[in-house]
Protein backbone atom coordinates (compact mmCIF):
# COMPACT_ATOMS: atom_id res chain seq x y z
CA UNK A 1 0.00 16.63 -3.31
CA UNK A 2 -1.06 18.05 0.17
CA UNK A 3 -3.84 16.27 1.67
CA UNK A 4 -6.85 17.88 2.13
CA UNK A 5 -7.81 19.19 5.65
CA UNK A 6 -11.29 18.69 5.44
CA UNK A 7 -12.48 15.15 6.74
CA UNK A 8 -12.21 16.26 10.43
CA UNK A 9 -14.54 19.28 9.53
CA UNK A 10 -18.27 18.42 10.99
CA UNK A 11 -20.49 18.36 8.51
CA UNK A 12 -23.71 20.54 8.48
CA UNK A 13 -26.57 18.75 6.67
CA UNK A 14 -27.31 19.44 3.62
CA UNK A 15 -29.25 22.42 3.33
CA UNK A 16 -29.07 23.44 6.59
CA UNK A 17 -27.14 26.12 6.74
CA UNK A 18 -27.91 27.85 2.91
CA UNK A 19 -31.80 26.77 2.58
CA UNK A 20 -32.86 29.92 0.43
CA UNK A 21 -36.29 31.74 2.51
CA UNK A 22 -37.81 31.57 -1.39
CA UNK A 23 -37.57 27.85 -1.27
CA UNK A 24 -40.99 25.86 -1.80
CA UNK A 25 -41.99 24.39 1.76
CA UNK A 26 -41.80 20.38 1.99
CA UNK A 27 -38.58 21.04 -0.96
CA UNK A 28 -35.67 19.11 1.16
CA UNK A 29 -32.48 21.30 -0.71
CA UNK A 30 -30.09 18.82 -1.79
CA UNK A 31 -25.89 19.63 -3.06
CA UNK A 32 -27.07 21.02 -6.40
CA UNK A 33 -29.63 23.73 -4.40
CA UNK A 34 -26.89 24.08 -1.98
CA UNK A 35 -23.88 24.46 -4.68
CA UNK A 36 -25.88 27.45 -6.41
CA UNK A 37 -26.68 28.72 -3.11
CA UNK A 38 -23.31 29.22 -2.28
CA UNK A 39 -22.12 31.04 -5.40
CA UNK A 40 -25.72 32.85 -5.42
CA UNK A 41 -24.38 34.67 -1.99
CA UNK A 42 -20.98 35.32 -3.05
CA UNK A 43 -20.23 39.36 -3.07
CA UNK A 44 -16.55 39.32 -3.73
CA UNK A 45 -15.16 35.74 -5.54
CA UNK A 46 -16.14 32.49 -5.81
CA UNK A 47 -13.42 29.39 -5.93
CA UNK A 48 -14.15 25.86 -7.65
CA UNK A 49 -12.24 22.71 -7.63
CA UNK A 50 -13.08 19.95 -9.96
CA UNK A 51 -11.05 16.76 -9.25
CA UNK A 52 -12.42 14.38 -8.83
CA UNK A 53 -11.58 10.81 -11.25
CA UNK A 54 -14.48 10.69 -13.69
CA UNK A 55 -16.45 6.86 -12.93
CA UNK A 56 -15.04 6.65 -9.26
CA UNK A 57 -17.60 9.19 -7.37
CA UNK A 58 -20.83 10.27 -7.97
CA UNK A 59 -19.85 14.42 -9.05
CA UNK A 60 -22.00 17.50 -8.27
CA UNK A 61 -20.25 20.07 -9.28
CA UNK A 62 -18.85 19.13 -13.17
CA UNK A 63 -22.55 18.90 -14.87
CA UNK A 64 -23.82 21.43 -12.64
CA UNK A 65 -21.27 24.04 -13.99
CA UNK A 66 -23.11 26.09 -16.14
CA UNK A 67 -26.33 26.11 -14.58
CA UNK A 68 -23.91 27.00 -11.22
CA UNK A 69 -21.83 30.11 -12.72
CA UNK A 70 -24.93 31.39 -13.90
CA UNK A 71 -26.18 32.31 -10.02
CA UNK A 72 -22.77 34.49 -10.01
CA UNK A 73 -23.21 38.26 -9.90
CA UNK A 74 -21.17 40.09 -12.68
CA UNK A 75 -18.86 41.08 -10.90
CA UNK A 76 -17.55 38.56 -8.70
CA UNK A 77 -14.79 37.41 -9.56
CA UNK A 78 -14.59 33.20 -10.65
CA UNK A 79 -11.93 31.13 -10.50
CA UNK A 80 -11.51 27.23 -11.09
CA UNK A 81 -8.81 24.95 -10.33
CA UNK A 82 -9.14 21.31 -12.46
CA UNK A 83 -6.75 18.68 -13.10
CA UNK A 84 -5.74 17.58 -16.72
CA UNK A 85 -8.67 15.00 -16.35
CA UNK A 86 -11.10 16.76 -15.35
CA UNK A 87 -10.46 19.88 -18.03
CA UNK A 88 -13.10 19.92 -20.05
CA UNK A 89 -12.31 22.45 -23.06
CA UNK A 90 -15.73 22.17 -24.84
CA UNK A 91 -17.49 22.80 -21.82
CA UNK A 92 -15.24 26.01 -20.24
CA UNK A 93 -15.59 27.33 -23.54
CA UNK A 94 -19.10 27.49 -23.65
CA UNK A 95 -18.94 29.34 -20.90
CA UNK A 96 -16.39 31.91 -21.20
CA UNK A 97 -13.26 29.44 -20.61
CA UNK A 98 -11.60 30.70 -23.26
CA UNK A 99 -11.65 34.65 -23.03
CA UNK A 100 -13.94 36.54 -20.55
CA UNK A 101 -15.43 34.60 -17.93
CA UNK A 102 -14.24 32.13 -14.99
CA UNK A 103 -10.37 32.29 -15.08
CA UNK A 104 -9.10 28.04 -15.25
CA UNK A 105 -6.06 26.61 -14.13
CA UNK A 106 -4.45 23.24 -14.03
CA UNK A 107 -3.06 21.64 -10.91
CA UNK A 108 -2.44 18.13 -9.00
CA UNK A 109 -5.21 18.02 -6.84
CA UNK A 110 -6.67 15.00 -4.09
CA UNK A 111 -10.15 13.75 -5.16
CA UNK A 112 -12.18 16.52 -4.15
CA UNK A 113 -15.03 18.61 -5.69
CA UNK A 114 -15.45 22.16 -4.11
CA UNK A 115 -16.65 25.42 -4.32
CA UNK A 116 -16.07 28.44 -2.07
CA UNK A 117 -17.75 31.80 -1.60
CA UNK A 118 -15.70 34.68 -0.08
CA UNK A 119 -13.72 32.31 2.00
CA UNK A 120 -17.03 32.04 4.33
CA UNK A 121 -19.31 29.10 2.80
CA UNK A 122 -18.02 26.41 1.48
CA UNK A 123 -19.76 23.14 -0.06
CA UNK A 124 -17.49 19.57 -0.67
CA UNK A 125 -17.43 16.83 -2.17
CA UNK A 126 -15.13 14.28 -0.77
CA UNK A 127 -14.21 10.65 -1.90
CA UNK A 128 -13.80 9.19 1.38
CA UNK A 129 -12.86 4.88 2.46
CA UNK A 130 -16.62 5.08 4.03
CA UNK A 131 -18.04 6.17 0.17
CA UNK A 132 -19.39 10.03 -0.57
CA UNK A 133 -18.97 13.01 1.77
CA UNK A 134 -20.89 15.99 0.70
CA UNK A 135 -21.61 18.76 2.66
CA UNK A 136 -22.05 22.43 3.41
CA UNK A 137 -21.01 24.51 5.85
CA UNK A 138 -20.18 28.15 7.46
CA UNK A 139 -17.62 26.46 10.33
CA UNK A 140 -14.51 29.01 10.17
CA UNK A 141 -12.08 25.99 10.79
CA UNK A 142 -12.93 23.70 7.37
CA UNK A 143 -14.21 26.75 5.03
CA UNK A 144 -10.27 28.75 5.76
CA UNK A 145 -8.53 25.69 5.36
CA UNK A 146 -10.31 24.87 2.22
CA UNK A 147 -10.12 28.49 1.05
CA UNK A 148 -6.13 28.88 2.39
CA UNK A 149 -5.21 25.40 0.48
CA UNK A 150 -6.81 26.23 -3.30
CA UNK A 151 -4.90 29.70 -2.83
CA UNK A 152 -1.68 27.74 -2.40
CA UNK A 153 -2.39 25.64 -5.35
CA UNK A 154 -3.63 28.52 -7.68
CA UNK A 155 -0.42 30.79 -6.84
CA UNK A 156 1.79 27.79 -7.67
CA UNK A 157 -0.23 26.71 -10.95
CA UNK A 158 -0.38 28.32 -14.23
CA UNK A 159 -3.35 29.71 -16.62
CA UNK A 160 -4.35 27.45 -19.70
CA UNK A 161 -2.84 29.33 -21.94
CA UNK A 162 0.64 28.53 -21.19
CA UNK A 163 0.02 24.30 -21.45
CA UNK A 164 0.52 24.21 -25.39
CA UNK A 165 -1.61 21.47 -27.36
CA UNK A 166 0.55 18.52 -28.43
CA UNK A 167 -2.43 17.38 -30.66
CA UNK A 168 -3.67 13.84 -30.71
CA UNK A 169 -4.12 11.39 -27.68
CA UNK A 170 -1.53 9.21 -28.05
CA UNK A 171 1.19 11.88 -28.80
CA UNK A 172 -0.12 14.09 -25.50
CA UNK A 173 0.78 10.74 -23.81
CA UNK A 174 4.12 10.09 -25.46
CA UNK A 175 4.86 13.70 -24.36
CA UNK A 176 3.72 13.19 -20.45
CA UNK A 177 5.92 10.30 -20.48
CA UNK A 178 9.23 11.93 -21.75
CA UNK A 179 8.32 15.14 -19.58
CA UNK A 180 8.57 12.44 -16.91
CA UNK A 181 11.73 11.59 -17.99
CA UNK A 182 12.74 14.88 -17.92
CA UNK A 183 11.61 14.89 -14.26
CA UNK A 184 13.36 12.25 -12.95
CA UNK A 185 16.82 12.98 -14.57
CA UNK A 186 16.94 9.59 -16.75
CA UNK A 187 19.59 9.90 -19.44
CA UNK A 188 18.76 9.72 -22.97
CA UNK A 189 19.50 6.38 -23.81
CA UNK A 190 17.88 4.87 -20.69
CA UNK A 191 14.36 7.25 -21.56
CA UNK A 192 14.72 6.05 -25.42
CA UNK A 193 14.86 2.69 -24.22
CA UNK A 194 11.96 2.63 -21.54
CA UNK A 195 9.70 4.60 -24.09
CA UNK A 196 10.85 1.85 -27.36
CA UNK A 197 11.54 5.06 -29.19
CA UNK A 198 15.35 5.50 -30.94
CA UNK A 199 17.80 7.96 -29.21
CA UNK A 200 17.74 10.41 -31.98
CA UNK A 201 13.26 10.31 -32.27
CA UNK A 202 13.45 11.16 -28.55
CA UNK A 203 16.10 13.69 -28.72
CA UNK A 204 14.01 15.42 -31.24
CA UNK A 205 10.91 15.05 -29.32
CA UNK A 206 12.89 16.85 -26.32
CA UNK A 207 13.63 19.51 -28.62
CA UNK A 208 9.67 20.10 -29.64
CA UNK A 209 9.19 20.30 -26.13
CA UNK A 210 11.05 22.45 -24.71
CA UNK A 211 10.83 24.98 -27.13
CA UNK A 212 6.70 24.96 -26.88
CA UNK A 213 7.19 24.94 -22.83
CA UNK A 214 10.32 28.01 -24.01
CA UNK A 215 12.22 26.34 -21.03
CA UNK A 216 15.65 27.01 -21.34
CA UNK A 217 17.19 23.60 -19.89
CA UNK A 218 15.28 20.37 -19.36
CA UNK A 219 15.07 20.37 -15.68
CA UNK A 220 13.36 23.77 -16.72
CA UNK A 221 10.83 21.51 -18.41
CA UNK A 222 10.39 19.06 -16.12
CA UNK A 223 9.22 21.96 -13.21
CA UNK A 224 7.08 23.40 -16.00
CA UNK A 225 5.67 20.79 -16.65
CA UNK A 226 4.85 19.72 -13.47
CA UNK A 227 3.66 23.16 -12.79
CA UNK A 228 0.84 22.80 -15.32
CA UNK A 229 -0.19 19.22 -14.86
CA UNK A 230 1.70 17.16 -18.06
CA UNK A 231 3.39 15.14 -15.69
CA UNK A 232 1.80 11.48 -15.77
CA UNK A 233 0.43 9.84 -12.84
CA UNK A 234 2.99 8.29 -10.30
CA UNK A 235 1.83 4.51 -11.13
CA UNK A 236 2.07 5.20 -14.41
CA UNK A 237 5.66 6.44 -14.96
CA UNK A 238 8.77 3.81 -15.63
């Protein structure tokens, strides 16, 4: 994953730099004002990134989602990068996830929350050693890098509707851990052994795979995989 260039940005307090002239006076904007600011303003396309680990860092942006999309113009066009943790099906579908509306992709992200307007205002959300980082700001330097980065990521990620549905928890699992297999190379006798599954069950489960992924080898797989998040996390992989 490339690290985010954003903690040597200078932050711009809260507020200061999207407070809305319609604002009650004594209100003190906090990120939630500032988050629907910044899509509110957006003329051309607005970019969201939701990753950050659910019960590590206070979010903004997750719960706010709705409420937030609804300050975009119609024709603006909304895009969202999350990781497979932070997907939330029910709630992107409520909201157009699923057809018409914000196009969603998956992707290894750092622990970030963000959202972007035009490439000129951007608002983060950064879990930092020091505890929370959220701010706003206009500064050319952070917003462009921020803006440059999720491009990167969105070109080299793929739409939801090419991660197929493997059904229950525990099979999704299984399936992250033989794609990691996959990955890595491991014959099948040493993957059968590590996953406590026979030879011939994993074989089979290769075969399910790769034909809902329609890769046509299984280092195909593995980069597809990979490409659309089913990969499990490093510390958890044999």
């Amino acid at each position: 994953m490339t690290p985010l260039p954003l903690r040597r940005a200078v932050p711009v307090p809260i507020g200061s730099a999207l407070r809305s002239s319609a604002a009650p006076v004594g209100r003190c904007p906090g990120p939630s004002e500032d988050a629907r600011a910044v899509v509110r303003e957006a003329g051309q396309h607005v970019s969201i990134i939701l990753a950050l680990p659910r019960g590590t860092q206070r979010e903004v942006l997750r719960s706010l989602l709705p409420a937030l999309l609804a300050q975009a113009k119609p024709d603006v066009r909304v895009r969202i990068l999350c990781t497979r943790h932070t997907y939330d099906r029910r709630l992107l579908h409520t909201i157009g996830g699923d057809g018409a509306g914000p196009e969603v992709r998956l992707a290894r992200l750092d622990p970030i929350e963000a959202v972007m307007a035009d490439g000129r205002t951007a608002l983060a959300n950064l879990r930092a050693e020091a505890g929370p980082q959220i701010f706003t700001t206009q500064e050319a330097l952070p917003v462009q890098a921020l803006h440059t980065l999720f491009n990167s990521i969105w070109k080299r990620s793929a739409p939801l509707s090419a991660r197929p549905d493997f059904g229950d928890r525990r099979r999704t699992r299984l399936v992250a851990e033989i794609l990691g297999m996959l990955r890595v190379g491991a014959t099948d006798e040493v993957a059968a052994r590590a996953l406590s599954i026979s030879v011939r069950t994993y074989r089979r489960h290769v075969a399910d795979i790769m034909e809902r992924l329609e890769a046509r080898s299984r280092f195909e797989a593995g980069l597809l995989a990979a490409k659309l998040d089913m990969l499990p996390p490093p510390a958890e992989r044999r």
